[in-house]
Protein backbone atom coordinates (compact mmCIF):
# COMPACT_ATOMS: atom_id res chain seq x y z
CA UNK A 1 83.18 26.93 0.94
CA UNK A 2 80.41 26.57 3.35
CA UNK A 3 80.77 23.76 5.69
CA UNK A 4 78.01 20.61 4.52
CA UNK A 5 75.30 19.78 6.83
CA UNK A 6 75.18 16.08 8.25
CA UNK A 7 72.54 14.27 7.49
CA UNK A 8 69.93 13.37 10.08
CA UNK A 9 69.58 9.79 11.03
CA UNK A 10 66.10 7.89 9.78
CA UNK A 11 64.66 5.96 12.05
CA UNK A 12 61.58 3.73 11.99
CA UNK A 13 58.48 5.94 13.04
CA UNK A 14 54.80 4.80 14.42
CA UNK A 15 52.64 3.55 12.03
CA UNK A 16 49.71 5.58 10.40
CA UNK A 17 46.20 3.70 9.02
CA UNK A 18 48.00 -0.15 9.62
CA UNK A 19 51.13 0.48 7.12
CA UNK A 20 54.66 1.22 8.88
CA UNK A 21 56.13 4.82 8.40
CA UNK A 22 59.70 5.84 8.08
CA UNK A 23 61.10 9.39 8.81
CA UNK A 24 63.76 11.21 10.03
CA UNK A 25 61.05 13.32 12.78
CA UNK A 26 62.12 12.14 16.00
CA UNK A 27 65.81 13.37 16.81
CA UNK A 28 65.58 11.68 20.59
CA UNK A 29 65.00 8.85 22.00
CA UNK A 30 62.18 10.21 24.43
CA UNK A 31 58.84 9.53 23.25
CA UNK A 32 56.07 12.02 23.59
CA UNK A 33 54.41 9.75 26.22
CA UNK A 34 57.26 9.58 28.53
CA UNK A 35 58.52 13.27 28.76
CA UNK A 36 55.98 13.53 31.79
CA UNK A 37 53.57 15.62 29.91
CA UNK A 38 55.93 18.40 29.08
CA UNK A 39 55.72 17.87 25.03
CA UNK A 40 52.41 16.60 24.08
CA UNK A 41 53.16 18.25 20.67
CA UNK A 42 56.15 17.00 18.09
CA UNK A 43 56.33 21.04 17.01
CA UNK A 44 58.71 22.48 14.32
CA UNK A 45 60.56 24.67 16.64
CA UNK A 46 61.88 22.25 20.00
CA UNK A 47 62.75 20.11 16.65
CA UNK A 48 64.56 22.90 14.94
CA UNK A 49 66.36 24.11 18.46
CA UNK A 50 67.03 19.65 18.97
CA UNK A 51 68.80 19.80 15.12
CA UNK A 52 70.62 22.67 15.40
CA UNK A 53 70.88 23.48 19.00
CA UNK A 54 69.72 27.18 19.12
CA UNK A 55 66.29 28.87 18.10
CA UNK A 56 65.63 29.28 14.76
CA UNK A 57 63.77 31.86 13.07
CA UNK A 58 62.28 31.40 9.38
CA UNK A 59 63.13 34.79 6.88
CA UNK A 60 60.31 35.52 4.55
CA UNK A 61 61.05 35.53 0.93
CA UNK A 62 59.11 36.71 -1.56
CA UNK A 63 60.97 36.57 -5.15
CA UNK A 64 57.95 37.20 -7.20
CA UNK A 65 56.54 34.29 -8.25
CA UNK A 66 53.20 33.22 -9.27
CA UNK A 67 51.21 30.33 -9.90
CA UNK A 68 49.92 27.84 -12.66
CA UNK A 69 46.40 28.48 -11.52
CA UNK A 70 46.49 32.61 -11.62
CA UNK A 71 48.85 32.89 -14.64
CA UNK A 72 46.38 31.13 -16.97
CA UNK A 73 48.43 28.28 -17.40
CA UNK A 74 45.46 26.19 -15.15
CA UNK A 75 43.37 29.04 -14.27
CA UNK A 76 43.18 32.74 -13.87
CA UNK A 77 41.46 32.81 -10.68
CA UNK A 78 43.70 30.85 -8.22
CA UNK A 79 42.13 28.50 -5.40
CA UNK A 80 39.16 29.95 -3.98
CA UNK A 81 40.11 30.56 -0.70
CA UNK A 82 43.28 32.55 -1.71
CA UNK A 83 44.20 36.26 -1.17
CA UNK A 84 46.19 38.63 -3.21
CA UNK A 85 49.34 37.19 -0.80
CA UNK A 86 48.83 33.81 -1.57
CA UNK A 87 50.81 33.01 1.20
CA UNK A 88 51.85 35.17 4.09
CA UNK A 89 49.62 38.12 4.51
CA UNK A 90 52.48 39.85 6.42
CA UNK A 91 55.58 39.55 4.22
CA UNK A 92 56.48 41.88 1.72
CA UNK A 93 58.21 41.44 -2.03
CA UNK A 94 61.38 40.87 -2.53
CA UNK A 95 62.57 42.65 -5.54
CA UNK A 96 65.04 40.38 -7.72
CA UNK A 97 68.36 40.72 -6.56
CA UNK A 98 67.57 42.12 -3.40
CA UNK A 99 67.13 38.70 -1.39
CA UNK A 100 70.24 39.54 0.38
CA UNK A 101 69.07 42.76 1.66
CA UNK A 102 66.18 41.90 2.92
CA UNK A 103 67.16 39.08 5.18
CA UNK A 104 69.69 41.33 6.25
CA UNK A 105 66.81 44.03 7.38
CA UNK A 106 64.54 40.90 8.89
CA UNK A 107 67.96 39.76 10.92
CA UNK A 108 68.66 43.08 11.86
CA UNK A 109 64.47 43.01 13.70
CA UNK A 110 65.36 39.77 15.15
CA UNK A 111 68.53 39.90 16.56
CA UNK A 112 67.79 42.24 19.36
CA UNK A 113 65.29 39.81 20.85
CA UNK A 114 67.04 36.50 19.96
CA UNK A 115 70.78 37.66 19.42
CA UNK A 116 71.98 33.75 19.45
CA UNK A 117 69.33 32.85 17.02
CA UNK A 118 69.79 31.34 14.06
CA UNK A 119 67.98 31.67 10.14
CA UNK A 120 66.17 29.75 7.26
CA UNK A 121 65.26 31.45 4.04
CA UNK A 122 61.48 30.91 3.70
CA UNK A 123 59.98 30.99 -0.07
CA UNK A 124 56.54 31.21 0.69
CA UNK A 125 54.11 33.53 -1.44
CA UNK A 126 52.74 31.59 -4.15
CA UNK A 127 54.30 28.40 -6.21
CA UNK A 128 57.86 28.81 -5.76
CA UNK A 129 59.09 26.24 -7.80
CA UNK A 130 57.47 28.00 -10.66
CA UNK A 131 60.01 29.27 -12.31
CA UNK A 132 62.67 28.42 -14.98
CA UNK A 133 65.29 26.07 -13.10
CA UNK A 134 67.95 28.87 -13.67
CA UNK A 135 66.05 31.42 -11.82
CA UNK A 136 65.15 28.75 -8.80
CA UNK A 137 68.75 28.10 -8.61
CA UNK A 138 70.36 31.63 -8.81
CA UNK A 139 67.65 32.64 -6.20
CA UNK A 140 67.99 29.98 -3.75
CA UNK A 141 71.78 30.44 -3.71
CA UNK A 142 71.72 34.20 -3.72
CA UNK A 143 69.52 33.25 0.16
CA UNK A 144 72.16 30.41 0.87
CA UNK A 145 75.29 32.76 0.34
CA UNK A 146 74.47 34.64 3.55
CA UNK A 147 76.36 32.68 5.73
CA UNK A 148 74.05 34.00 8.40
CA UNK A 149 71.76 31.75 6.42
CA UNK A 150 71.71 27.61 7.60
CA UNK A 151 69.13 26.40 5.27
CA UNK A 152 65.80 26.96 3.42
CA UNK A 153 62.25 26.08 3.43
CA UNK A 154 60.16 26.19 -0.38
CA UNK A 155 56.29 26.24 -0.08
CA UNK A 156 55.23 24.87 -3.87
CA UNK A 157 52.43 22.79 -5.44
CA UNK A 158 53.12 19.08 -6.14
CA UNK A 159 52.44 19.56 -9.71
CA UNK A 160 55.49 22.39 -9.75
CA UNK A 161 58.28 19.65 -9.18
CA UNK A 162 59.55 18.49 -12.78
CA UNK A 163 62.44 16.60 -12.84
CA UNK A 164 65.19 19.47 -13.13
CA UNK A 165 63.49 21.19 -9.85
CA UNK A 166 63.38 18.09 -8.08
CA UNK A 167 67.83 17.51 -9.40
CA UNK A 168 68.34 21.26 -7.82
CA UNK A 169 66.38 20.53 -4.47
CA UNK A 170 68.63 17.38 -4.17
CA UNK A 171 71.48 19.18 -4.79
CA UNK A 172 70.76 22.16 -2.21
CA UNK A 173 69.38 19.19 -0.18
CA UNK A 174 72.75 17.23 0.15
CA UNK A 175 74.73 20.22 1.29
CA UNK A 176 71.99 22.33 3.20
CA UNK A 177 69.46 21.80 5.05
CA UNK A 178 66.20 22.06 3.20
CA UNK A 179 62.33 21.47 3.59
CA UNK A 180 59.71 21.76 0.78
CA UNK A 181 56.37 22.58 1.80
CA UNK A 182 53.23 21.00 -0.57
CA UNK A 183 49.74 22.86 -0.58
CA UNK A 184 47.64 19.81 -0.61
CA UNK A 185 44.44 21.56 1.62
CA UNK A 186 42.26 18.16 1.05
CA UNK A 187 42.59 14.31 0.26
CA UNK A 188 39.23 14.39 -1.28
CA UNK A 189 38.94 15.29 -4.75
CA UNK A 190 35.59 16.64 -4.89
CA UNK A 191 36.33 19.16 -2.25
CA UNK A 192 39.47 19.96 -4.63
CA UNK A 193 37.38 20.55 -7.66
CA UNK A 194 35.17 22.94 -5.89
CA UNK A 195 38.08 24.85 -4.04
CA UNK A 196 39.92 24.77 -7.36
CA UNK A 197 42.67 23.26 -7.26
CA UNK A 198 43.04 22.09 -10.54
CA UNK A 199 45.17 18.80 -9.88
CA UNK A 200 44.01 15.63 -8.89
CA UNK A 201 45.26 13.78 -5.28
CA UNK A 202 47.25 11.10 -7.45
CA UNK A 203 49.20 14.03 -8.46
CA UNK A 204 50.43 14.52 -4.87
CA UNK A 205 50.91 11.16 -4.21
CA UNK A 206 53.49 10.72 -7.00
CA UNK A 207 55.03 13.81 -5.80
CA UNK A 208 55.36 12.45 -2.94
CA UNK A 209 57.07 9.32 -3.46
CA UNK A 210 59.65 11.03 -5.64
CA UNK A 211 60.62 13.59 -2.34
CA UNK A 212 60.85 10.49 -0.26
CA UNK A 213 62.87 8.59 -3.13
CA UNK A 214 65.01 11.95 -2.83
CA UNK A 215 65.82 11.77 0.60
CA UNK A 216 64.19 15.07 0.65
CA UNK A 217 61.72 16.33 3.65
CA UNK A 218 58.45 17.61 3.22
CA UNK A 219 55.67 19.39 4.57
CA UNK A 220 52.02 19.17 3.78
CA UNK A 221 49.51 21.75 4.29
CA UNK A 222 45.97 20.75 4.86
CA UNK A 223 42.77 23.05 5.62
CA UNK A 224 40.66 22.53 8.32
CA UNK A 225 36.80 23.51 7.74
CA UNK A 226 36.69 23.87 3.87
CA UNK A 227 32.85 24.03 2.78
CA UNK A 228 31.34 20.62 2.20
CA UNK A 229 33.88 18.60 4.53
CA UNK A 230 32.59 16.90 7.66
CA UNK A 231 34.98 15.57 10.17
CA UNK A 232 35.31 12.43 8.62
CA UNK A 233 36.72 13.98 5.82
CA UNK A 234 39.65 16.21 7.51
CA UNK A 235 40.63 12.71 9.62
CA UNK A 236 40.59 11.27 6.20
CA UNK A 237 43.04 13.80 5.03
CA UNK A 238 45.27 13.31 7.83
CA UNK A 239 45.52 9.72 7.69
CA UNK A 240 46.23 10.16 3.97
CA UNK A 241 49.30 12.66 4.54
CA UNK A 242 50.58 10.75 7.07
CA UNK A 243 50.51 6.96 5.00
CA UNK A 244 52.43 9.11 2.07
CA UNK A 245 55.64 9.58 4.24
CA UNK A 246 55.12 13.51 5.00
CA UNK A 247 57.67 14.79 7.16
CA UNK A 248 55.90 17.62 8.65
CA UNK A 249 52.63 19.11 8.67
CA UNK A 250 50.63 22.13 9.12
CA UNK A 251 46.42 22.43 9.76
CA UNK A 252 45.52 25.34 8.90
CA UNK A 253 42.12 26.97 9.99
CA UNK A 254 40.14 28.07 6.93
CA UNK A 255 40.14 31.85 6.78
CA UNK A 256 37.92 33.91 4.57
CA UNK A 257 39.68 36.51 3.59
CA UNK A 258 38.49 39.87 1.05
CA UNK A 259 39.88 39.21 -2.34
CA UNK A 260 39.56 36.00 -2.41
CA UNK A 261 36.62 34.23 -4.60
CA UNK A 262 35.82 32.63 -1.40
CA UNK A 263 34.96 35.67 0.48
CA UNK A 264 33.03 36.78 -2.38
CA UNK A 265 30.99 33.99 -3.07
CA UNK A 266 29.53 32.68 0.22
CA UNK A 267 31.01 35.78 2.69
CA UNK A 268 28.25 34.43 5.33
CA UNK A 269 30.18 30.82 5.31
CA UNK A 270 31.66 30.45 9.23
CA UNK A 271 34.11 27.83 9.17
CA UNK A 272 33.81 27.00 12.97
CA UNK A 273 31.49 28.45 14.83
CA UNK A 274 33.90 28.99 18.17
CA UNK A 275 37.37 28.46 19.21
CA UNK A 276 36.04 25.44 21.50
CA UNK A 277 34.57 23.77 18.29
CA UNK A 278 38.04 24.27 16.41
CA UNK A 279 40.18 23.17 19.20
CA UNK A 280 38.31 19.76 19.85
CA UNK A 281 38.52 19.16 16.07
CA UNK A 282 42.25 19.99 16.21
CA UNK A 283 43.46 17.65 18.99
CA UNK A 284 40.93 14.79 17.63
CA UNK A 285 43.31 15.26 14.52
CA UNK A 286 46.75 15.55 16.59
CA UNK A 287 46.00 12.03 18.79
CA UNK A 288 45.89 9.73 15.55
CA UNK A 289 48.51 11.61 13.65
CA UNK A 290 52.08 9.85 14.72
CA UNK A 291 54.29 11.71 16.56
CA UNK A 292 57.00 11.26 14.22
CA UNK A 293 55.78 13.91 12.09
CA UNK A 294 56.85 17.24 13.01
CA UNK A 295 53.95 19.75 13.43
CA UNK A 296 54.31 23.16 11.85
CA UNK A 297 51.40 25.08 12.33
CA UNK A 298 47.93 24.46 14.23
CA UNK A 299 46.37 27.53 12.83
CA UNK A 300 46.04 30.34 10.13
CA UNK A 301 47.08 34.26 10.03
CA UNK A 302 45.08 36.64 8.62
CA UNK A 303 45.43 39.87 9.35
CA UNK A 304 42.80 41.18 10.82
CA UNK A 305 41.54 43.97 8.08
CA UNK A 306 41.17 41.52 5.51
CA UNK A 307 39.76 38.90 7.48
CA UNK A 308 35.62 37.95 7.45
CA UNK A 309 35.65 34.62 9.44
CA UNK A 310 35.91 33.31 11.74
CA UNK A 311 36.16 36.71 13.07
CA UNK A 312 38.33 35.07 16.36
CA UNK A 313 40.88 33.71 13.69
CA UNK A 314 43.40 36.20 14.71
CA UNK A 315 43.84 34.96 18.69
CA UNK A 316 46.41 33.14 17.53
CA UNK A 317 48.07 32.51 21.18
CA UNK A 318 44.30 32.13 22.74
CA UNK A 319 43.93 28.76 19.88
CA UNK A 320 47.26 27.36 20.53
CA UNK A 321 47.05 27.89 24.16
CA UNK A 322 43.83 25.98 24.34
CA UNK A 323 45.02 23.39 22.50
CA UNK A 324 47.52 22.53 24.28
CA UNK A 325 45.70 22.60 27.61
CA UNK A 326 42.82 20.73 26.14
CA UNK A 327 45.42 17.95 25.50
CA UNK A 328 46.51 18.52 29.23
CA UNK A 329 42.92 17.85 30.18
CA UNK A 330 42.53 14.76 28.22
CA UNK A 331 45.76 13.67 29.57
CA UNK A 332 46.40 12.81 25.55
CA UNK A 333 48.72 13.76 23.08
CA UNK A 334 50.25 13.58 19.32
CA UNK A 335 49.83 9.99 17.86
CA UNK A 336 47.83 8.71 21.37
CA UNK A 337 45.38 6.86 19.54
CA UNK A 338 46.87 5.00 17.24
């Protein structure tokens, strides 16, 4: 039997838009202010290596499943800024049954590099909630029963979390550790109509009162630079996010990708016109988000033969890099301005 996680302690965070937060985001008692400007950033990974004392490294999993807005169930034609991959462009399928072996050939790439390091199972191509509760379960425990294997991370859609999914991530969540990721992209609901979402904001709200409820972490994605959205509406976002309870976060840079109905639509739409413009927007967004929440990502991957704009997208290093010395240069950091 495989030895049950403890649970983090929940402490009382920094407040977001004048209401108090709780969440379990900070593992220290150092505040991002006073570690000397070291960590102007409350990232996913110094968390990860802070809860479980060695670098961790996320395995992709991708079991198959689709989504309530390509299967017809919503829609046919999926959000409008989505790919064929839905999800990581660099991960390949899974076949059923074969979970096993492929971590097993992604720890086998890794280990030379980080031989100490240890593993989450990452369901992340499409809804992966979406699925008949017996096949969720008999997946996510064919992933847990590598013992290599210390947790797992589920990217979904709020409106994929019935009642039975949300029993079997409590269960997995009381004995591993566990994250569930929620593609939000936007607070406001006429961006969401036009991106096609095909659920309304309240929809995440509820599901996210029901995770907290849970005792069970999540992570919200939001996209930076959809068409129509000023400034005011991506700092609206954020603020929204952060009053729900999320646990973690990631911004993602809009990419316009071939294949999606995005790309051919408007394929002239740029996003951001430079990584200068991006960067500002991003640490604008990072100083009134509390540093409580964990950040997961600060950009977007795209590989570069599918991608149309912003054609810079892909300097992934170059865009975190200058974030984090344009933060130096402010002499600011995550949650500064609230």
């Amino acid at each position: 039997m495989r030895r049950k996680n403890t649970k983090d302690t929940i402490s009382a965070g920094a407040s977001c838009g004048g209401q108090k937060r709780t969440s379990n985001g900070v593992l220290n008692d150092v505040r991002l202010s006073d570690r000397g400007g070291a960590d102007r950033i409350n990232g996913i990974s110094f968390w990860l290596k802070q809860r479980f004392g060695k670098k961790m490294i996320k395995l992709a999993c991708d079991a198959g499943f689709t989504c309530p807005n390509r299967d017809g169930t919503l829609s046919t034609g999926g959000c409008t800024f989505c790919g064929e991959r839905a999800g990581s462009e660099f991960s390949s399928r899974t076949e059923p049954g074969k979970i096993k072996a492929s971590l097993d050939e992604q720890i086998r790439m890794y280990r030379t590099k980080w031989p100490d390091a240890g593993y989450l199972a990452y369901f992340q191509n499409h809804t992966n909630t979406y699925a008949p509760v017996e096949t969720l379960r008999r997946l996510y425990y064919e992933a847990l029963s590598d013992p290599r294997i210390e947790g797992l991370a589920v990217a979904t859609r709020p409106d994929c979390l019935g009642d039975d999914v949300l029993a079997l991530l409590k269960e997995i969540g009381s004995e591993h550790f566990l994250w569930v990721e929620l593609g939000l992209q936007t607070a406001n609901d006429g961006t969401a109509d036009r991106i096609n979402r095909c659920y309304p904001l309240s929809v995440y709200d509820a599901a996210a009162e029901k995770l907290n409820a849970l005792g069970i972490r999540f992570v919200t994605h939001l996209i930076l630079g959809l068409p129509g959205e000023t400034k005011d509406d991506m700092e609206a976002s954020v603020d929204h996010v952060c009053r729900a309870g999320t646990w973690g976060l990631k911004l993602h840079m809009l990419n316009i990708v071939k294949g999606s109905a995005m790309g051919e639509e408007d394929p002239v739409y740029v996003p951001f016109g430079s990584i200068e413009e991006y960067v500002d927007l991003v640490c604008d967004l990072l100083e009134r988000i509390p540093e409580d929440v964990v950040i997961h990502r600060l950009t977007a991957d795209a590989e570069r033969r599918t991608l149309i704009a912003p054609e810079w997208s892909y300097q992934k290093r170059t865009i975190l890099n200058s974030i984090h010395a344009e933060l130096r240069r402010r002499g600011s950091y995550q949650g500064s301005a609230l």
